[in-house]
C-alpha atoms as a PDB file:
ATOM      1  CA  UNK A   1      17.405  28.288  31.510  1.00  0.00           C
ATOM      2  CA  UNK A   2      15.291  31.021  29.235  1.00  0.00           C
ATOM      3  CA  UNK A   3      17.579  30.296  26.917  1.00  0.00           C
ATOM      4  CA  UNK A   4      16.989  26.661  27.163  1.00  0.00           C
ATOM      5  CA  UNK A   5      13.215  26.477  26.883  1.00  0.00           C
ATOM      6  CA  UNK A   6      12.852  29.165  24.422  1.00  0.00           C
ATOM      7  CA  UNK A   7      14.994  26.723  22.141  1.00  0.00           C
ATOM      8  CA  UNK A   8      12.717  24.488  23.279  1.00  0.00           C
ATOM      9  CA  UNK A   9       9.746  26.183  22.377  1.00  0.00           C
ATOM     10  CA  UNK A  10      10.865  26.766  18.416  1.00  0.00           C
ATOM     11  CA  UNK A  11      11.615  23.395  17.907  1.00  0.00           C
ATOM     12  CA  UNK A  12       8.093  23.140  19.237  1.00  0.00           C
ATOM     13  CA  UNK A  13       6.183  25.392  17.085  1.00  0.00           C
ATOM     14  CA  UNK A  14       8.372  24.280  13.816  1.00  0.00           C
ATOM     15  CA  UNK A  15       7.564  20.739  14.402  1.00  0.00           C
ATOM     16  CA  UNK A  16       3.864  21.911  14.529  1.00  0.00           C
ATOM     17  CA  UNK A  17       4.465  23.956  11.415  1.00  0.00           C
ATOM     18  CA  UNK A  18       5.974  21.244   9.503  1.00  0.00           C
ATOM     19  CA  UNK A  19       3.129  18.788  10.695  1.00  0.00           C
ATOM     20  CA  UNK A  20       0.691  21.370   9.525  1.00  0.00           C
ATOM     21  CA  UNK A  21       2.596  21.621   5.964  1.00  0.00           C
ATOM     22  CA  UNK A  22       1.949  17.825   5.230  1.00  0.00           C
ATOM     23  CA  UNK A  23      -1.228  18.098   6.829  1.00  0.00           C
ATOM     24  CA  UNK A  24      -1.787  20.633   3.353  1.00  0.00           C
ATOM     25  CA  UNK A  25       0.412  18.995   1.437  1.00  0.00           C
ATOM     26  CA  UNK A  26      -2.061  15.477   2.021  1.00  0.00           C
ATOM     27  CA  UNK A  27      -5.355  16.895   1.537  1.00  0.00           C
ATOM     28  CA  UNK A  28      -4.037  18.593  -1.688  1.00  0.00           C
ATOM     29  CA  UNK A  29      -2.705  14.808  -2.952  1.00  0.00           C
ATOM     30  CA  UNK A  30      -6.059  13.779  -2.429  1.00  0.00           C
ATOM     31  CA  UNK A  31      -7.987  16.552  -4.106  1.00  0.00           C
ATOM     32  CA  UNK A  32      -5.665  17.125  -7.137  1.00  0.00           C
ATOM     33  CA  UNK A  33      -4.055  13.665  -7.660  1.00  0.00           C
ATOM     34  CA  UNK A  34      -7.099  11.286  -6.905  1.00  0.00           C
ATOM     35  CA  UNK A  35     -10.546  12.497  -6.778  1.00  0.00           C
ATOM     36  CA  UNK A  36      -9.522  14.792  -9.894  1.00  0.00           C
ATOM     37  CA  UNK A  37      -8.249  11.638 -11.804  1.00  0.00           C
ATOM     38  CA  UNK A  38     -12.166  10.089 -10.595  1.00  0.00           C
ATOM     39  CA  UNK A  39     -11.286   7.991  -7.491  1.00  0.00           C
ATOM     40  CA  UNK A  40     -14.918   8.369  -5.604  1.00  0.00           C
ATOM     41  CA  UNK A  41     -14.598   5.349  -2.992  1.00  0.00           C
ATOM     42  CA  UNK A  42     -15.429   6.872   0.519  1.00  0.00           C
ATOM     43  CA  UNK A  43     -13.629   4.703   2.339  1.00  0.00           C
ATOM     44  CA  UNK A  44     -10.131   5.107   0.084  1.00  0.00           C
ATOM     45  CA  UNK A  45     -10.708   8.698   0.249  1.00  0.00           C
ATOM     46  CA  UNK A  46     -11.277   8.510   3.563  1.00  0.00           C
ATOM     47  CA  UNK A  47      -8.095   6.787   4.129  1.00  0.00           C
ATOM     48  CA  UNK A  48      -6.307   8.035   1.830  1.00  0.00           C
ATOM     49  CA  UNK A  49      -6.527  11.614   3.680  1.00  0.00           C
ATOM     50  CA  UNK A  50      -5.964   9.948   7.169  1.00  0.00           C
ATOM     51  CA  UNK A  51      -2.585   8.025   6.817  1.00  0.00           C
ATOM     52  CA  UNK A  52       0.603  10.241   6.942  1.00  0.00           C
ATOM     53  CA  UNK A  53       2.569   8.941   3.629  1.00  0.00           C
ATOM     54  CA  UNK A  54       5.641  11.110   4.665  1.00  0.00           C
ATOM     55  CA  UNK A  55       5.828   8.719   7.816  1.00  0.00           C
ATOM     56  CA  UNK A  56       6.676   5.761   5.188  1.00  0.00           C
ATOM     57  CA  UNK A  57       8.880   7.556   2.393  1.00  0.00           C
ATOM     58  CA  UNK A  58      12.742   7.958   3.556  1.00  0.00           C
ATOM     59  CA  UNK A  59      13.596  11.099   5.696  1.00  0.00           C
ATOM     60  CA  UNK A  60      15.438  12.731   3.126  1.00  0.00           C
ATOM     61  CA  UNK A  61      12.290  12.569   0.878  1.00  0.00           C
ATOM     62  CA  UNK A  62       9.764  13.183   3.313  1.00  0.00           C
ATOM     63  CA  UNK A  63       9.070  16.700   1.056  1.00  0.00           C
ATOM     64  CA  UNK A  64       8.131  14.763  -1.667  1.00  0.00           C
ATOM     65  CA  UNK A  65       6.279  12.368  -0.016  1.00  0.00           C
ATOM     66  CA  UNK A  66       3.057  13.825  -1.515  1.00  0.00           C
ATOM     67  CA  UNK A  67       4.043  14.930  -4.977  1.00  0.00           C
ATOM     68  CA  UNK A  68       2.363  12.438  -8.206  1.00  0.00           C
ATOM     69  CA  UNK A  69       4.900  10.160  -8.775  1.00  0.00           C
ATOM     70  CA  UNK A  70       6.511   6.943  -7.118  1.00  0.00           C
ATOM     71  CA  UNK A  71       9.534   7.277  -4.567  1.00  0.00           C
ATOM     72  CA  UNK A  72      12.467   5.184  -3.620  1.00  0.00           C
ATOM     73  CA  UNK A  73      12.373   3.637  -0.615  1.00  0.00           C
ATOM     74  CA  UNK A  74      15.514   1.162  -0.946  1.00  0.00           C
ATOM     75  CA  UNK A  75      16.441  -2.262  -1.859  1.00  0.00           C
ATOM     76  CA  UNK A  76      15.326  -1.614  -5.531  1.00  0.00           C
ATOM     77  CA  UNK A  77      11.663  -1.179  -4.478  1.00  0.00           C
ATOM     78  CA  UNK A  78       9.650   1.765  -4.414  1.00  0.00           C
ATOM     79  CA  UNK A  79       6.674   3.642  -2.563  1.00  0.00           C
ATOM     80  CA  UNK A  80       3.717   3.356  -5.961  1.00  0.00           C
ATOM     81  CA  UNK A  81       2.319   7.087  -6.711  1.00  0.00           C
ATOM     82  CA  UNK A  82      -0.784   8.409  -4.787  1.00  0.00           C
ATOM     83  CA  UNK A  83      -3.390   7.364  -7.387  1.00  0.00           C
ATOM     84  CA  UNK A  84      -1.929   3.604  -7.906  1.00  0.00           C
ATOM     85  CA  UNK A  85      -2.187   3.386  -4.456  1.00  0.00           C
ATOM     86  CA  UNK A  86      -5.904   4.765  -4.040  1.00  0.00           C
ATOM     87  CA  UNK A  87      -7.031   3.349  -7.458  1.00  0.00           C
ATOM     88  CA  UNK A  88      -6.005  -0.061  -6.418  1.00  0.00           C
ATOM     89  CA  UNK A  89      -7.702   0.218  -3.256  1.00  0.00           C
ATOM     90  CA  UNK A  90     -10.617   0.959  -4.811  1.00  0.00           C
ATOM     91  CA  UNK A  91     -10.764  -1.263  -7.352  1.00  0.00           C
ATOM     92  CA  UNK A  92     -10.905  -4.082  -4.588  1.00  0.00           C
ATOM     93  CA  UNK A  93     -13.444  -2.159  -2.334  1.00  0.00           C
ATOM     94  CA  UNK A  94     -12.232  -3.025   0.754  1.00  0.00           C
ATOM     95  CA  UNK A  95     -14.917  -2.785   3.524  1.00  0.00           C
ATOM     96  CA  UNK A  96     -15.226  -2.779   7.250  1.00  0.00           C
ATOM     97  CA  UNK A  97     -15.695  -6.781   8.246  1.00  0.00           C
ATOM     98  CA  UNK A  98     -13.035  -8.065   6.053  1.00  0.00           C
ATOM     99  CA  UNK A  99      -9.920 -10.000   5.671  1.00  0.00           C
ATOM    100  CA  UNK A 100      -6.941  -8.653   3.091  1.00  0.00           C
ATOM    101  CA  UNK A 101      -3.858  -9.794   1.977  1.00  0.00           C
ATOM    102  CA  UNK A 102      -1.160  -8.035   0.698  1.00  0.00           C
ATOM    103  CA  UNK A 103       1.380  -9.063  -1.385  1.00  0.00           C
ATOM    104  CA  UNK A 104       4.421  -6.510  -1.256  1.00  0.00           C
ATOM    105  CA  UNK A 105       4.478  -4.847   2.077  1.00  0.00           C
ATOM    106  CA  UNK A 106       7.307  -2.168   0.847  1.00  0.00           C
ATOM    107  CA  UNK A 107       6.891   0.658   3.109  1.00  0.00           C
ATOM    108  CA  UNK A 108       4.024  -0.570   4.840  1.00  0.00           C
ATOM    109  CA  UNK A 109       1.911   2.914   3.191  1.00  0.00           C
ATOM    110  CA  UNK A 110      -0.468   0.341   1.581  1.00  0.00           C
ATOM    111  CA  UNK A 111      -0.987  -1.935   4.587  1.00  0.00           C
ATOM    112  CA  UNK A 112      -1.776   1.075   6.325  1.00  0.00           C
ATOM    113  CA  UNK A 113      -4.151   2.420   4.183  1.00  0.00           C
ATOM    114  CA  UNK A 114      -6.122  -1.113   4.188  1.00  0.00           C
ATOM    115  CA  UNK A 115      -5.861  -1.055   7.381  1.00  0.00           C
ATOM    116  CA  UNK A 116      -7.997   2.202   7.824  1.00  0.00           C
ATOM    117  CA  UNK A 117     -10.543   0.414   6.344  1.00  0.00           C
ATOM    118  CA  UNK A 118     -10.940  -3.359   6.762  1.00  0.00           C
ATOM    119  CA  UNK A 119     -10.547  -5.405  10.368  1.00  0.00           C
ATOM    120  CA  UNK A 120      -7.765  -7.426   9.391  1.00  0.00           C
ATOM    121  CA  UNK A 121      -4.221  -6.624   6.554  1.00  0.00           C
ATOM    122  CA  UNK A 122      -1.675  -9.728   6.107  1.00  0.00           C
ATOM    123  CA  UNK A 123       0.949  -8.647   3.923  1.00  0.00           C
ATOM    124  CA  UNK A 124       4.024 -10.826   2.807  1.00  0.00           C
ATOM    125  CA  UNK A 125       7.436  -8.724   2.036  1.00  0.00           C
ATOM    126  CA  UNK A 126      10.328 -10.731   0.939  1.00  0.00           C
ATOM    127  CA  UNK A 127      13.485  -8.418   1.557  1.00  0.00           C
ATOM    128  CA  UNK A 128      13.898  -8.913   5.270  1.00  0.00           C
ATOM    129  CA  UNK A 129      14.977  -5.117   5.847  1.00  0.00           C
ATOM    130  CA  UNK A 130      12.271  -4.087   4.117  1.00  0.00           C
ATOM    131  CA  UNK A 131       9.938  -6.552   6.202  1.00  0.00           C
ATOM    132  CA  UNK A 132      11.530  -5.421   9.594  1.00  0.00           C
ATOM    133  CA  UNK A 133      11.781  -1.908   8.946  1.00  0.00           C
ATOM    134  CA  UNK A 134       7.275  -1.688   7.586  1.00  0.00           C
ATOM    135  CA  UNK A 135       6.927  -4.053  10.440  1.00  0.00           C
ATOM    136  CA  UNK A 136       8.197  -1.376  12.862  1.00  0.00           C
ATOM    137  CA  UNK A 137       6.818   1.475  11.483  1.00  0.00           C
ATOM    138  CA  UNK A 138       3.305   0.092  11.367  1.00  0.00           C
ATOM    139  CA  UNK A 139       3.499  -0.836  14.799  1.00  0.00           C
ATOM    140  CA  UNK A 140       5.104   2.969  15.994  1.00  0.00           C
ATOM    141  CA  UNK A 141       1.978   4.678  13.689  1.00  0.00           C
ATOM    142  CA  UNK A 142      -0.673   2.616  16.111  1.00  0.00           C
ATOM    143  CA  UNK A 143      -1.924  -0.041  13.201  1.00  0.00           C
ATOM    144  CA  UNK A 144      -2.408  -2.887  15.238  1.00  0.00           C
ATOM    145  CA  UNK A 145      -4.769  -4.549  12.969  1.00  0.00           C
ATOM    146  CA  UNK A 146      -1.752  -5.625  10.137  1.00  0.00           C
ATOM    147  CA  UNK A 147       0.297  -8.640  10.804  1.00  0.00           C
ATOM    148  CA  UNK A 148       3.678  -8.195   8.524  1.00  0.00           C
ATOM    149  CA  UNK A 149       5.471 -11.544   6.957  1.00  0.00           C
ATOM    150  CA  UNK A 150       9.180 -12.024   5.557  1.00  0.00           C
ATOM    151  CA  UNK A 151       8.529 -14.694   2.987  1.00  0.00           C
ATOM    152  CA  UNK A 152       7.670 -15.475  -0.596  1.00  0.00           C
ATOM    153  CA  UNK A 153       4.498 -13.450  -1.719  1.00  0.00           C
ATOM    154  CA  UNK A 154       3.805 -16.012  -4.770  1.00  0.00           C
ATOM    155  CA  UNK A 155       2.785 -18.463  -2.613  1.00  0.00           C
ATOM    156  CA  UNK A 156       0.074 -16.050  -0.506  1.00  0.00           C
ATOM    157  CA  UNK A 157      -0.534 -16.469   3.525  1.00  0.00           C
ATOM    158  CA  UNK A 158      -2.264 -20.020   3.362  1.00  0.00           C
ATOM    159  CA  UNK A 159      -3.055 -20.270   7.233  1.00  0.00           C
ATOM    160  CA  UNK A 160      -5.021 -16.757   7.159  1.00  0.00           C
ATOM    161  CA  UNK A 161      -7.023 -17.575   3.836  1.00  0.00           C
ATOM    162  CA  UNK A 162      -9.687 -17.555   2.297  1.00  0.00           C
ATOM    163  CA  UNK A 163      -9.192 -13.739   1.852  1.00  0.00           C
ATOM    164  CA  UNK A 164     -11.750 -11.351   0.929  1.00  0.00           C
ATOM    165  CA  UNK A 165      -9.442  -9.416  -1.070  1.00  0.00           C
ATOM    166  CA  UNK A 166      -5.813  -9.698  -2.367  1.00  0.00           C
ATOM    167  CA  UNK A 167      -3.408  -6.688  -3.618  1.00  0.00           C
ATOM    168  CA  UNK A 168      -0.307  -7.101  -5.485  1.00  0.00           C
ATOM    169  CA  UNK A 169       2.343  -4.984  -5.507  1.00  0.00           C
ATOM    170  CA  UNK A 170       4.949  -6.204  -7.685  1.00  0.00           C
ATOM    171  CA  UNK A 171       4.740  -7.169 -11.393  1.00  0.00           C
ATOM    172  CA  UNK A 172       4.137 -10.684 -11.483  1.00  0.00           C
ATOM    173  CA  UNK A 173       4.916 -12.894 -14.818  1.00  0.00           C
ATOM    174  CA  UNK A 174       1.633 -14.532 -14.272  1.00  0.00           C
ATOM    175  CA  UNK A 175      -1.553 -14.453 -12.255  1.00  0.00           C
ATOM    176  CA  UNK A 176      -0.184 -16.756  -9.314  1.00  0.00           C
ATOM    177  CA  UNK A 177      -2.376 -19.641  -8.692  1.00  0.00           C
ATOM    178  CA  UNK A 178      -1.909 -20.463  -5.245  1.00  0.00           C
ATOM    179  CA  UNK A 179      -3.303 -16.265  -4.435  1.00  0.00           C
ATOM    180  CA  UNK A 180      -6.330 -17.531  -6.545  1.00  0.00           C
ATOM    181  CA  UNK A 181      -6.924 -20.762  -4.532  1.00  0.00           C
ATOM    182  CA  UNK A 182      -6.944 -18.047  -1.089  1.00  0.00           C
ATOM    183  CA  UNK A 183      -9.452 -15.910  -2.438  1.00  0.00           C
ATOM    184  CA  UNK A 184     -12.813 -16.393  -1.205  1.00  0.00           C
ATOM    185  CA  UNK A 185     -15.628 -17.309  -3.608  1.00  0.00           C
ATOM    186  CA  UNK A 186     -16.771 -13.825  -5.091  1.00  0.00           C
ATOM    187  CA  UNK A 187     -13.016 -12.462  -3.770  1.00  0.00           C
ATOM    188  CA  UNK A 188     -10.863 -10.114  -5.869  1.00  0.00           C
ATOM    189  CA  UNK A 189      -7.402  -9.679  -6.393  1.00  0.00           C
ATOM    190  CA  UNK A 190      -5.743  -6.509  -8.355  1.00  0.00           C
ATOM    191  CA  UNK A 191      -2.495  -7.183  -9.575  1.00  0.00           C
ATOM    192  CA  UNK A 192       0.065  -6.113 -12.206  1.00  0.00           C
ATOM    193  CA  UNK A 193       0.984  -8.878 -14.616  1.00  0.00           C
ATOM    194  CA  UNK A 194       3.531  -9.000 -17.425  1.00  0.00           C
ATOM    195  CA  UNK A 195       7.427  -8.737 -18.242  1.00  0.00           C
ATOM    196  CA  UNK A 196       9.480  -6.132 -16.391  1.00  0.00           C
ATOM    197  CA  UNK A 197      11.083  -4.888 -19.372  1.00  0.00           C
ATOM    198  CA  UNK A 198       7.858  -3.301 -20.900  1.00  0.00           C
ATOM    199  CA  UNK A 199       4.219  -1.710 -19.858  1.00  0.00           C
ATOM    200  CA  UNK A 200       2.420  -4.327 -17.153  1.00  0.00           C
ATOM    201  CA  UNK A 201      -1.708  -4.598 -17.344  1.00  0.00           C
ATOM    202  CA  UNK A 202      -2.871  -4.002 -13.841  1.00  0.00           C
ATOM    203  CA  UNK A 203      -5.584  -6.499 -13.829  1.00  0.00           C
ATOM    204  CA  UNK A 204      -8.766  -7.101 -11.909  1.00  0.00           C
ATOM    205  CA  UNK A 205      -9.220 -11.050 -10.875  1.00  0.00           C
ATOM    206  CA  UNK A 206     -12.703 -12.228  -9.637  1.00  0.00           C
ATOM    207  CA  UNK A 207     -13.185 -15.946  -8.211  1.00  0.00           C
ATOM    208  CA  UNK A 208     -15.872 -17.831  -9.605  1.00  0.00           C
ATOM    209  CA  UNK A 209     -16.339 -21.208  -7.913  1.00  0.00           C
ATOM    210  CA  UNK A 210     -13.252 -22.868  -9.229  1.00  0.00           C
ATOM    211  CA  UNK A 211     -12.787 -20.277 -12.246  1.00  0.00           C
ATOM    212  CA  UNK A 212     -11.329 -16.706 -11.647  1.00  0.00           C
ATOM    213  CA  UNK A 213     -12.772 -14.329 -14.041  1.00  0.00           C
ATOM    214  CA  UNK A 214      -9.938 -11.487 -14.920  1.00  0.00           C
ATOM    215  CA  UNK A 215     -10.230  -7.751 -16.844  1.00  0.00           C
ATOM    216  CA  UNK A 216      -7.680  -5.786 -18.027  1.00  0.00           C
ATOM    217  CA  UNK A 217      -7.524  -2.482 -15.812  1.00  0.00           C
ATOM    218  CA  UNK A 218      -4.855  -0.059 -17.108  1.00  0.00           C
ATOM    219  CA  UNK A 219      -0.800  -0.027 -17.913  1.00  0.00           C
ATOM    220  CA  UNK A 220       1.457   0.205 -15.042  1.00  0.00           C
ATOM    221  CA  UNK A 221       5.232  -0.034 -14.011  1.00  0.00           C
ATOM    222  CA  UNK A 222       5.883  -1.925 -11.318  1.00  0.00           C
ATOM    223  CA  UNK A 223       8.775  -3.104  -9.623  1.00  0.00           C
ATOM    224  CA  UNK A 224       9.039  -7.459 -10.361  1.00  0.00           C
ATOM    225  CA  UNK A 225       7.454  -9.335  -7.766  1.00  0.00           C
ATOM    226  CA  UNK A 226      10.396 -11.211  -6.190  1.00  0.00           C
ATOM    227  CA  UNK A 227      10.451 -15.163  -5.615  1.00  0.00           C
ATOM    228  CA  UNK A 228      12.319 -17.283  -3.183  1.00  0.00           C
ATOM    229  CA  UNK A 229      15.293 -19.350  -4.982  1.00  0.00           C
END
């Protein structure tokens, strides 16, 4: 019986160990990786240091889970790195109040870091392992405020719009229009747009009445953004 709970008890204090260790390993991300690179959003940074990215990376990777770069999470599709993550999220300011879609649930990471910070995250994934599996995991980690979808992304979430924000994560050709039609007036959408084969512009688009003003962010590499045949 000693023998038992003593067993026990290390399992115990390694767990808390390696909790502690990506507790370090988080703060450092955020620190080094984001705020260094000029990230200053309060709220990002804020949720940035509050959602546990190893929770959405495969077990095998969960080490890595906070180093600067992207990560495979199956299918073809990746986790983005840290600063994609929080520089998108900034870029769209995401406040307390508000309704987002996503467009690329992955993981889920994302959704949950949205979901630290507005009331309400739709996000669309259209590999249905990929869809069940973020769907679960969200639900396990306590975010009760993101609503997961197995469907085509192009065509946005049209019975939860007008959104206040939209966030693409997949390289699409071109700015989708019917995402523009679901923003609110004043909404913005971040999203990568170009070929696959080469650098993508991540690119800023603000709706204007019936126009959408756009601006040229930065080059990315993302994964294509996926349509229904």
């Amino acid at each position: 019986m000693n023998k038992i709970f003593l067993l026990l008890l290390l399992a115990s204090l390694c767990a808390r160990c390696e909790q502690g260790d990506f507790e370090r390993a988080r703060q450092s991300m955020v620190q080094d990786q984001i705020v260094a690179r000029g990230v200053m959003d309060s709220p990002t940074l804020r949720a940035m240091r509050t959602v546990p990215r190893h929770e959405f990376v495969p077990a095998e990777l969960a080490d890595h889970a906070y180093d600067d770069a992207p990560l495979p999470i199956g299918h073809g599709q990746t986790i983005s790195q840290p600063y994609i993550v929080a520089f998108m999220t900034e870029v769209i300011r995401p406040r307390k109040g508000e309704r987002v879609l996503e467009v690329g649930t992955g993981s889920g990471y994302q959704a949950a870091v949205l979901a630290e910070i507005v009331d309400s995250v739709f996000t669309i994934e259209i590999v249905p392992e990929l869809a069940r599996s973020s769907a679960e995991r969200l639900r396990r980690l306590g975010y009760q405020n993101v609503t997961v979808r197995q469907g085509d992304g192009y065509q946005g979430w049209a019975e939860h719009a007008p959104f206040d924000a939209i966030l693409v994560t997949a390289a699409a050709e071109e700015i989708p229009k019917p995402l523009v039609e679901q923003l609110k007036d004043g909404g913005v959408m971040v999203i990568p747009v170009g070929p696959v084969e080469s650098v993508q512009a991540l690119t800023l688009v603000r709706k204007q009445g019936k126009d959408a003003v756009t601006r040229t962010l930065l080059p990315v590499r993302f994964v294509p953004l996926i349509r229904q045949r």
